[in-house]
N, C-alpha and C. Protein backbone atom coordinates (compact mmCIF):
# COMPACT_ATOMS: atom_id res chain seq x y z
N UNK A 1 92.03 -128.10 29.59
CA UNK A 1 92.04 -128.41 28.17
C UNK A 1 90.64 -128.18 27.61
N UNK A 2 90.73 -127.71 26.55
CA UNK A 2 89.34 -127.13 25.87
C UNK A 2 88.68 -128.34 24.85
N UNK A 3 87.48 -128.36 24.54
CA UNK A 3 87.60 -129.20 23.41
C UNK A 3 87.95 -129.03 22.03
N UNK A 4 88.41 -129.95 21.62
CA UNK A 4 89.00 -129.87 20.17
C UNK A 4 87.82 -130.36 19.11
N UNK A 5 87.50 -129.85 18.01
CA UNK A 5 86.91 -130.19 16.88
C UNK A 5 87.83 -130.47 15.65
N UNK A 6 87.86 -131.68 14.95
CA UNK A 6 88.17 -131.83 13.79
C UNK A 6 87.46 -131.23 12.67
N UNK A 7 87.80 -130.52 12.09
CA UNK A 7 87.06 -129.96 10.64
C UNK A 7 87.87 -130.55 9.12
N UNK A 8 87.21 -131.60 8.30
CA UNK A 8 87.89 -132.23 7.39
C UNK A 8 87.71 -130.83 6.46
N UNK A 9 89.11 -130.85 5.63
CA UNK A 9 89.52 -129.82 4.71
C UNK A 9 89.35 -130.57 3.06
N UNK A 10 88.33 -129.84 2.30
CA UNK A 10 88.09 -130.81 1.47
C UNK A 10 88.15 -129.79 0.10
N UNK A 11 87.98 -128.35 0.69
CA UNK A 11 87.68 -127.43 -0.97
C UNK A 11 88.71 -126.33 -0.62
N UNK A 12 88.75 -126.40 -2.22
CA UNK A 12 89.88 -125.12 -2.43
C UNK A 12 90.08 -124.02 -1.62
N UNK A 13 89.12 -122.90 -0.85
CA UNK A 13 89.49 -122.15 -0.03
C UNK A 13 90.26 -122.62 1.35
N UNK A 14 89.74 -123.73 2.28
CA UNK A 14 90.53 -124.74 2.77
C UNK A 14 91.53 -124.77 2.76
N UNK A 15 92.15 -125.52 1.33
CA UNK A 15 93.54 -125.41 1.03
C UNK A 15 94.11 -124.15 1.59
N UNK A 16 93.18 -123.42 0.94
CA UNK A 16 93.92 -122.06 0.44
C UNK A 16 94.32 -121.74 1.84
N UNK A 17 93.62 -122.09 2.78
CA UNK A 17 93.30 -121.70 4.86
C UNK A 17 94.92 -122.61 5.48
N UNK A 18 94.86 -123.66 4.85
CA UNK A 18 96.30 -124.27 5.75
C UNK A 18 97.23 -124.07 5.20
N UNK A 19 97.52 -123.48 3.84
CA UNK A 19 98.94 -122.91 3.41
C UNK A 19 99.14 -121.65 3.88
N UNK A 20 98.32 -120.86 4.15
CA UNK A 20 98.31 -120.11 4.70
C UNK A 20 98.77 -119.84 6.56
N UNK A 21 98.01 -120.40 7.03
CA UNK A 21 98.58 -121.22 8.25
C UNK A 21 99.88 -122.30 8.37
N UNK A 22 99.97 -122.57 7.75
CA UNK A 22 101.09 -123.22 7.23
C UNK A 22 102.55 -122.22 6.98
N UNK A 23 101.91 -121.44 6.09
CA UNK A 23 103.60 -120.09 6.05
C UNK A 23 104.00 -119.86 7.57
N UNK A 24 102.63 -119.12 8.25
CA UNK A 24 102.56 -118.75 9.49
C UNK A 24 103.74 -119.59 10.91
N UNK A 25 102.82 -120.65 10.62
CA UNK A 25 103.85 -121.45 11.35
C UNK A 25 105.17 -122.30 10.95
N UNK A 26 105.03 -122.52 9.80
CA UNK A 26 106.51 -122.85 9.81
C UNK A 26 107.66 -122.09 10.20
N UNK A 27 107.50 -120.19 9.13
CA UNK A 27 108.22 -119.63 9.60
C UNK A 27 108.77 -119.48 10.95
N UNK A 28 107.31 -119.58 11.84
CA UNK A 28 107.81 -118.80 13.16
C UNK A 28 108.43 -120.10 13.85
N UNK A 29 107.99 -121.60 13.71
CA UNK A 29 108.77 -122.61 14.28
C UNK A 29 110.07 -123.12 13.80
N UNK A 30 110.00 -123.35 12.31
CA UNK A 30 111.15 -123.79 12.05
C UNK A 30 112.45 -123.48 11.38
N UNK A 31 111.76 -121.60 11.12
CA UNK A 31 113.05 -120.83 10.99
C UNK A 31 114.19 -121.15 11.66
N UNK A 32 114.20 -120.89 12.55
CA UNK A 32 115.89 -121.10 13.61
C UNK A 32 116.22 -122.16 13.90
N UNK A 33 115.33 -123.47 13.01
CA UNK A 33 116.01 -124.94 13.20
C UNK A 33 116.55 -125.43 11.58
N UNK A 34 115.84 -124.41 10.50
CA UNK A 34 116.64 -125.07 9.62
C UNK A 34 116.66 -124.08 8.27
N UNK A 35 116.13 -122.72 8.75
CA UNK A 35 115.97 -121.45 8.02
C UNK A 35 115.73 -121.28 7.34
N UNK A 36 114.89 -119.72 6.93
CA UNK A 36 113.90 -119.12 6.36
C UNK A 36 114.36 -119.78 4.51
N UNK A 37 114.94 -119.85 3.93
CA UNK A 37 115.09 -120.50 2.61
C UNK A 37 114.76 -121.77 2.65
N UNK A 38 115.16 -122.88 3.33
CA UNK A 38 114.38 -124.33 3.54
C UNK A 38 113.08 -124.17 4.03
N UNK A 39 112.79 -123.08 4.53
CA UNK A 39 111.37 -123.27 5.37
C UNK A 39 110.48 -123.20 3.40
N UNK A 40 110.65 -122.22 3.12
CA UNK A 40 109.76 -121.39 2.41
C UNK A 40 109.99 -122.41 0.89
N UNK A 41 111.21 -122.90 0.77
CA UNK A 41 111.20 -123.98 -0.50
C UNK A 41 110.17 -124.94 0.25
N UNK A 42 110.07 -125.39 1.35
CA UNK A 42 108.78 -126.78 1.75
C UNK A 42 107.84 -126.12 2.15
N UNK A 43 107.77 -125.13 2.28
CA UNK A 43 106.06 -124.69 2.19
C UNK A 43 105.61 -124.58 0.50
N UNK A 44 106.64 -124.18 -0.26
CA UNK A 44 105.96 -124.37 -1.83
C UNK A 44 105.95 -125.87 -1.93
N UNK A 45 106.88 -126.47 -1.62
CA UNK A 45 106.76 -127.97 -2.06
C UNK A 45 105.19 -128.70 -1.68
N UNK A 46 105.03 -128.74 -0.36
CA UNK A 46 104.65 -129.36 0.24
C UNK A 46 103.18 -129.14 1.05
N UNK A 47 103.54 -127.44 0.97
CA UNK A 47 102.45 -126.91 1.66
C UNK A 47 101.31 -125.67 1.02
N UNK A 48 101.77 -125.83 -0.07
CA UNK A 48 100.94 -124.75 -1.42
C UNK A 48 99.58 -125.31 -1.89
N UNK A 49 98.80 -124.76 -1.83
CA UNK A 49 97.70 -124.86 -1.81
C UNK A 49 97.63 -126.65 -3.14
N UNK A 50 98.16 -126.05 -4.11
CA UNK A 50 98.55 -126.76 -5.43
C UNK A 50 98.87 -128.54 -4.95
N UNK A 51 100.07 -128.25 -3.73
CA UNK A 51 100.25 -129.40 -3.14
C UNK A 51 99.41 -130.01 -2.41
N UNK A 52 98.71 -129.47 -1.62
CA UNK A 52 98.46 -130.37 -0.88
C UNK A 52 96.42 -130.79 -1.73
N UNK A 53 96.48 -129.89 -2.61
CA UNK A 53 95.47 -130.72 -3.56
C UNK A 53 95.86 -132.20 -3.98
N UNK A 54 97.22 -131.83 -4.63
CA UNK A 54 97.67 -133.02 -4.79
C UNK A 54 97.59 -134.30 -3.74
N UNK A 55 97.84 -134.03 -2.94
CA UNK A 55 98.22 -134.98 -1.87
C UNK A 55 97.12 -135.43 -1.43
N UNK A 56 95.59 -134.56 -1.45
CA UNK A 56 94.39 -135.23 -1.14
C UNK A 56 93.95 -135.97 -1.67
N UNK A 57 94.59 -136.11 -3.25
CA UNK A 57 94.14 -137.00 -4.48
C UNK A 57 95.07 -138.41 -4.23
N UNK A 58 95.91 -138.22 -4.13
CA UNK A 58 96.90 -139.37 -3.30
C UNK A 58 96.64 -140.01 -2.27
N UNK A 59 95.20 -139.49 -1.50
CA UNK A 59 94.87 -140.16 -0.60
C UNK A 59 95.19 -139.76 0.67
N UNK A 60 95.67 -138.39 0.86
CA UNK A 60 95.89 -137.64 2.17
C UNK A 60 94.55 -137.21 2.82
N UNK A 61 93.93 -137.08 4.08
CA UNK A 61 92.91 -136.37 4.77
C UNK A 61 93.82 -135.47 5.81
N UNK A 62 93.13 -134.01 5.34
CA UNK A 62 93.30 -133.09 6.09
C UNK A 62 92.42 -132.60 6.75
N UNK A 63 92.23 -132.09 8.05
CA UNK A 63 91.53 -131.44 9.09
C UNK A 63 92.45 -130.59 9.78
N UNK A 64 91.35 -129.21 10.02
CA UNK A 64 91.90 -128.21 11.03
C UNK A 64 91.24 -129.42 12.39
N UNK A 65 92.32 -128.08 13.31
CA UNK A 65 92.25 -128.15 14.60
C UNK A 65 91.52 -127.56 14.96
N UNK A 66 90.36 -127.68 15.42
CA UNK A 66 89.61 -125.77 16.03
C UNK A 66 89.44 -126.28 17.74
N UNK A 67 89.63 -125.20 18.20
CA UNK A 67 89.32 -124.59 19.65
C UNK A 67 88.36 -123.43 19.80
N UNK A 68 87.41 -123.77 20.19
CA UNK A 68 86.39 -122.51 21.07
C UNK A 68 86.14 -122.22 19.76
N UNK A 69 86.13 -122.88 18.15
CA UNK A 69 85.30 -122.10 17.39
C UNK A 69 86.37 -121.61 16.23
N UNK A 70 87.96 -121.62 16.42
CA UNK A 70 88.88 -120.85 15.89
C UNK A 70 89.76 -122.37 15.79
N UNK A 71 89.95 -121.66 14.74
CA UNK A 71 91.38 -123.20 13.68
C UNK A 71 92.92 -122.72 14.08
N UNK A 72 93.46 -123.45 15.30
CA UNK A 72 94.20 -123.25 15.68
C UNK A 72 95.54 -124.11 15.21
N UNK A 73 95.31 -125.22 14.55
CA UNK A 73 96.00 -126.00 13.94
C UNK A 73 95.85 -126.90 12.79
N UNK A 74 96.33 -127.83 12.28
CA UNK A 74 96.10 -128.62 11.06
C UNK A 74 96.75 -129.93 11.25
N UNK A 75 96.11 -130.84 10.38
CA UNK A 75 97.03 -132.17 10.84
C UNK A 75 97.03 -132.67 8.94
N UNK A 76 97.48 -133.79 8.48
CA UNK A 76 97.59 -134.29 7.83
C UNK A 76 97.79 -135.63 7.60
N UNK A 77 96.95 -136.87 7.26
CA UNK A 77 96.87 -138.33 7.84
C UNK A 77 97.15 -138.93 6.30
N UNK A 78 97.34 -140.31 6.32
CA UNK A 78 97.33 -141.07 5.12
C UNK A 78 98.19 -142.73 5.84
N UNK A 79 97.05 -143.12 5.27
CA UNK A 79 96.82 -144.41 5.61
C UNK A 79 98.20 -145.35 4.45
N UNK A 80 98.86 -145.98 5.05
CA UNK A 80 100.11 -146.79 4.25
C UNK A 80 100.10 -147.94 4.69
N UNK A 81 100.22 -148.91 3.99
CA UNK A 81 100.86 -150.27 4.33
C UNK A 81 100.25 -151.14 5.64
N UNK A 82 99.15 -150.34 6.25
CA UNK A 82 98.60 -151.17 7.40
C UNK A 82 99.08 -150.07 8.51
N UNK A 83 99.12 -149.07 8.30
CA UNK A 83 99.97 -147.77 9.45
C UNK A 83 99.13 -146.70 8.84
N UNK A 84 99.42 -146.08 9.82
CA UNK A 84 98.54 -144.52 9.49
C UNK A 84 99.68 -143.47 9.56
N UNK A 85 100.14 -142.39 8.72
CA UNK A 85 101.49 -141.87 8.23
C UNK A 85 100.39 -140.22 8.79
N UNK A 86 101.51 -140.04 10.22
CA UNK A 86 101.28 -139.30 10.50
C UNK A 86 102.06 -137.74 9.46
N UNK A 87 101.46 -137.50 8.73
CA UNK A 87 102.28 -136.56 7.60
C UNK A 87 102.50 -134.90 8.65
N UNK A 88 101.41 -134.43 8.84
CA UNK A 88 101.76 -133.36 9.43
C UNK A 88 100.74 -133.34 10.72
N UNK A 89 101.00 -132.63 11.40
CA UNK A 89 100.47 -131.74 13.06
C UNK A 89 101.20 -130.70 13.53
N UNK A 90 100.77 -129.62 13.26
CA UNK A 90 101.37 -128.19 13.17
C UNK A 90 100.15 -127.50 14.11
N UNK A 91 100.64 -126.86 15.01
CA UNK A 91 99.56 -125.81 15.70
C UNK A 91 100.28 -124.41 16.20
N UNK A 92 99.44 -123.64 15.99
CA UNK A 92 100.01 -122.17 16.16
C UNK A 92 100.55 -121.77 17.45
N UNK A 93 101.48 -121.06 18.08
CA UNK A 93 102.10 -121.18 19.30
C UNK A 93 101.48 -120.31 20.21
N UNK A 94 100.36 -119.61 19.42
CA UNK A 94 99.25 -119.43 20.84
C UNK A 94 98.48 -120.46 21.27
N UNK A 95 98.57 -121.64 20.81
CA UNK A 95 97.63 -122.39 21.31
C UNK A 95 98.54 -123.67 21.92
N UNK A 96 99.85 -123.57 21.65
CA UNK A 96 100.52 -124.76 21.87
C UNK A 96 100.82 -125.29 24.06
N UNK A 97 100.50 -126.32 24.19
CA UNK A 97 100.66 -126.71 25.45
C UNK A 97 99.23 -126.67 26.13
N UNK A 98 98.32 -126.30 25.07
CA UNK A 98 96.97 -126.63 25.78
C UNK A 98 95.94 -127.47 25.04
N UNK A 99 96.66 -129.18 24.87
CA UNK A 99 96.34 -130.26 24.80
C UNK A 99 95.99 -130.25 23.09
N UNK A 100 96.07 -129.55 22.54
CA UNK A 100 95.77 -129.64 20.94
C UNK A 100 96.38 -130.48 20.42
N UNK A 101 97.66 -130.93 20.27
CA UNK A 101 98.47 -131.93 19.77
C UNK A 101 98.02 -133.48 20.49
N UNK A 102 97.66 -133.63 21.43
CA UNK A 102 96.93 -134.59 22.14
C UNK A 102 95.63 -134.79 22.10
N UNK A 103 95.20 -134.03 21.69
CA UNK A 103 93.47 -134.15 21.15
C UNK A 103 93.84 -134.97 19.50
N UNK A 104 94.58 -134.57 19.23
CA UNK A 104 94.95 -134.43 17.32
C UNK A 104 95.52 -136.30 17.51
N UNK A 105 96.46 -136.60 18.71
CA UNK A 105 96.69 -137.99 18.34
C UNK A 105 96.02 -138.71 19.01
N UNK A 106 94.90 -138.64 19.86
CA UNK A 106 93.93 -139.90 20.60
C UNK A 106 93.16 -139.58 19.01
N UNK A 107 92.44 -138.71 17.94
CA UNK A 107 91.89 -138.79 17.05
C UNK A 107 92.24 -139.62 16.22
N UNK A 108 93.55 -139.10 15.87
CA UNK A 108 94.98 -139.99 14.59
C UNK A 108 94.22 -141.40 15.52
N UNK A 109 94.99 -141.67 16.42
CA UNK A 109 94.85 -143.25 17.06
C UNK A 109 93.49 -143.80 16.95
N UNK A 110 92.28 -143.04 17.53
CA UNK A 110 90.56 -143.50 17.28
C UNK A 110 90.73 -143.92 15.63
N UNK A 111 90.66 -143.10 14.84
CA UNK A 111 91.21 -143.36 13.37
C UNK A 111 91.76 -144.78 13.03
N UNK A 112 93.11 -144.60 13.52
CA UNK A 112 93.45 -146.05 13.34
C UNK A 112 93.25 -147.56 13.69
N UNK A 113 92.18 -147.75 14.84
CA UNK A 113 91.62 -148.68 15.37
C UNK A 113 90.58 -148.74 14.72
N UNK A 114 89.68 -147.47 14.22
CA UNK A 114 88.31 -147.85 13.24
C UNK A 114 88.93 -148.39 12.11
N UNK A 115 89.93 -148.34 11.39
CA UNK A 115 90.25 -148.34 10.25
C UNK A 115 91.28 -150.04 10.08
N UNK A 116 91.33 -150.19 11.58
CA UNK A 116 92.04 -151.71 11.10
C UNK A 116 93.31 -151.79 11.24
N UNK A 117 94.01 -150.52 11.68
CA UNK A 117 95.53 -150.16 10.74
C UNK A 117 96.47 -150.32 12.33
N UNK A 118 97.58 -150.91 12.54
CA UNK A 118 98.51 -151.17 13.45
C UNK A 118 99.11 -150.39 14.17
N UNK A 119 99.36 -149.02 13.61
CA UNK A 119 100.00 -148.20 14.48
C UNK A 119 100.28 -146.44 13.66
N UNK A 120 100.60 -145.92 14.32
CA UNK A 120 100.75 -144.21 13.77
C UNK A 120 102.47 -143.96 13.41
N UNK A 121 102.70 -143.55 12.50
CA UNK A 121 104.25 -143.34 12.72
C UNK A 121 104.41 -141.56 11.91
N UNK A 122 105.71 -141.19 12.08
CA UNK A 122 105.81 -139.53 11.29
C UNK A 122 106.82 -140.11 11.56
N UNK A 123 107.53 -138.37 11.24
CA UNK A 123 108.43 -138.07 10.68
C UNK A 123 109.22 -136.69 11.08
N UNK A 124 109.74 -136.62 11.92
CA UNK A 124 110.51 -135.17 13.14
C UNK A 124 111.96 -134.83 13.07
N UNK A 125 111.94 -133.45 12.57
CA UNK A 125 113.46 -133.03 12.61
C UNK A 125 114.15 -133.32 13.82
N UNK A 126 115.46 -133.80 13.73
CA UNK A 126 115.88 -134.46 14.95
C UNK A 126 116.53 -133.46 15.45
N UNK A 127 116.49 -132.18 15.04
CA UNK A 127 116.62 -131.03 15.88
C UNK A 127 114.94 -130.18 16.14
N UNK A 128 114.66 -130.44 16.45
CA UNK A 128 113.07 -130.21 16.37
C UNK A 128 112.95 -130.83 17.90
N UNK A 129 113.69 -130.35 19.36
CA UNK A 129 113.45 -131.33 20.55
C UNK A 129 112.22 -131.11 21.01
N UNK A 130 111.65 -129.91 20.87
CA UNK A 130 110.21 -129.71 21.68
C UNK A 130 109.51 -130.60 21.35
N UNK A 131 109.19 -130.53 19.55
CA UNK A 131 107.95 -131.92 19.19
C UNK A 131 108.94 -133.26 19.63
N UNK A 132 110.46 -133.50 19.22
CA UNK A 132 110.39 -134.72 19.69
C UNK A 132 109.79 -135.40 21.39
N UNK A 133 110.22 -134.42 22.23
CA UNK A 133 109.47 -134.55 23.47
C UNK A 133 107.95 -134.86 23.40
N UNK A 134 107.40 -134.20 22.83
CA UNK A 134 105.85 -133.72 23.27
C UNK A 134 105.76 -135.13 22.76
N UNK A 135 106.23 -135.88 21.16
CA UNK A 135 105.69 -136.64 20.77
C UNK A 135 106.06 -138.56 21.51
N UNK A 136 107.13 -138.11 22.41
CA UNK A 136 107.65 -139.27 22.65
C UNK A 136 106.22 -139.18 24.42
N UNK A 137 106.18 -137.80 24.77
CA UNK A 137 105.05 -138.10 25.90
C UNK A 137 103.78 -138.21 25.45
N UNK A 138 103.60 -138.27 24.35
CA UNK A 138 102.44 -138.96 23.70
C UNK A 138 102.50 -140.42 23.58
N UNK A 139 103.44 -140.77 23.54
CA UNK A 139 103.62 -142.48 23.52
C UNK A 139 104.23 -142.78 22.16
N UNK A 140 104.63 -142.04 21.28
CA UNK A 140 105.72 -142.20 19.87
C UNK A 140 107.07 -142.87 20.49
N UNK A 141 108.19 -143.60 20.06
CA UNK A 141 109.01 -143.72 20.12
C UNK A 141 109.85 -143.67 18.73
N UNK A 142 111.05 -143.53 19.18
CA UNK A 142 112.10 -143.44 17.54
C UNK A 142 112.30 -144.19 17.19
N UNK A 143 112.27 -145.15 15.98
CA UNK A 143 112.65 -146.07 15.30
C UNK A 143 113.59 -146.44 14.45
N UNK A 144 113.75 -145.34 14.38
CA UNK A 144 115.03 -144.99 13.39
C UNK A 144 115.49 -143.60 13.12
N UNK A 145 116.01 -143.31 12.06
CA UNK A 145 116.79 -142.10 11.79
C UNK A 145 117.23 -141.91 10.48
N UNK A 146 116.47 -140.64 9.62
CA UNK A 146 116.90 -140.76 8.55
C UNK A 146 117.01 -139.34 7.13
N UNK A 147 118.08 -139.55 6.73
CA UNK A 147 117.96 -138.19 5.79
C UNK A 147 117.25 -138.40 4.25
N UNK A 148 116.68 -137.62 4.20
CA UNK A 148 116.07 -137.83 2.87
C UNK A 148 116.32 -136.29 2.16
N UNK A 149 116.87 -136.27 0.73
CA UNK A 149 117.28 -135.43 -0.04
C UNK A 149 115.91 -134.84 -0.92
N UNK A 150 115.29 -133.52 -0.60
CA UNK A 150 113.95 -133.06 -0.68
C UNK A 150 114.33 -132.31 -2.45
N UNK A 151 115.84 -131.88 -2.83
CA UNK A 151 115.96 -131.14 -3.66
C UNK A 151 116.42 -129.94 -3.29
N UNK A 152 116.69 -129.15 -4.78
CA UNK A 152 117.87 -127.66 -4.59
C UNK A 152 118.78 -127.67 -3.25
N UNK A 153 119.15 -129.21 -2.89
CA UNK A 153 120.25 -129.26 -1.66
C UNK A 153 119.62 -129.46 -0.23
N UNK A 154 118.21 -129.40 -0.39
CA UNK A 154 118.07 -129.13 0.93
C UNK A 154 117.61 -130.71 1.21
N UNK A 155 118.31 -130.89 2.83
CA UNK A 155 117.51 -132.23 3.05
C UNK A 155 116.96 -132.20 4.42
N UNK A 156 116.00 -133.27 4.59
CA UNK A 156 115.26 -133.18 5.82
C UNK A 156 115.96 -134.28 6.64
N UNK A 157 116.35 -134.27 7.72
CA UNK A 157 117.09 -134.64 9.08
C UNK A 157 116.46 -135.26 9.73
N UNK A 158 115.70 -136.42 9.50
CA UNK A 158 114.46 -136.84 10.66
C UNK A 158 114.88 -137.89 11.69
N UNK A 159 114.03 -138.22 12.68
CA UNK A 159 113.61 -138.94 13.75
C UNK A 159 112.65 -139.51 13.07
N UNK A 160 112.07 -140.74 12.64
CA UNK A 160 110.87 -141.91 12.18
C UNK A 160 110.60 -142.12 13.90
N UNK A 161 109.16 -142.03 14.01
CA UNK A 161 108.53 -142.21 15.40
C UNK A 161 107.37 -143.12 14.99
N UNK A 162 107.12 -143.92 15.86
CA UNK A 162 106.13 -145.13 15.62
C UNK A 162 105.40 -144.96 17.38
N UNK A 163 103.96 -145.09 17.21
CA UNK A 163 103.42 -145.43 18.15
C UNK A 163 102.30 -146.77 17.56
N UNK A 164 102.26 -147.77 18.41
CA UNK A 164 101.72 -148.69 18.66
C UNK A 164 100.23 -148.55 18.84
N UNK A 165 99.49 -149.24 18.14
CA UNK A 165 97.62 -148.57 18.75
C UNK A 165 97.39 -150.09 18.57
């Protein structure tokens, strides 16, 4: 495992760097779990440069992932209710299985012990088994289960995962 650097994402080109990365990987991950028209309506929603300005103003912190120097992934944090709302952790599938997602949640978790806050929870398509795995051998468990209606029909299918810190 290599080391991981957090780089906080704070200015517009930034943005401009994880929507971009963001098309990248959604397409190539979550095309064939919930296809290229849902992918590409929640990358405008959610993942457009526009948005996720928004969302920093709301109180989201974003950081790349970098390895050896290169931004191999992105995460997305926001602190709720005494929990830390794991919003996103996306990494590119050249880099996936060599500890990046596990660098990204001992951080999330360091985070949440400086900060006071009880535990980490997200949010996983419950057809999505790879992350549900990876995230349950991280120490996440499911808590529940739930659909939420995103708009133009499309809805998201999740697994609610809670880890304990």
């Amino acid at each position: 495992m290599h080391q991981i650097a957090f780089e906080s994402i704070v200015t517009q080109s930034g943005m401009e760097a994880v929507s971009r990365m963001a098309a990248e990987i959604w397409t190539e991950h979550y095309g064939p779990i919930i296809g290229n028209a849902q992918v590409n309506y929640m990358l405008e929603k959610f993942q457009s440069p526009a948005a996720i300005a928004g969302q920093i103003k709301e109180g989201y912190e974003y950081f790349f992932l970098c390895q050896n120097g290169e931004k191999e992934g992105y995460m997305g944090i926001q602190p709720q209710n005494g929990r830390l709302f794991l919003s996103k952790l996306y990494v590119r599938k050249s880099s996936r299985g060599q500890g990046v997602a596990r660098a990204a949640a001992v951080f999330a978790r360091d985070l949440c012990r400086s900060r006071g806050l009880s535990a980490i929870w997200l949010t996983v398509n419950r057809n999505n088994t790879g992350a549900v795995s990876a995230y349950k051998k991280l120490g996440f468990e499911v808590v529940r289960e739930e659909a939420a209606d995103i708009g133009e029909g499309y809805v998201m299918d999740d697994y609610i995962m809670e880890m304990r810190v």
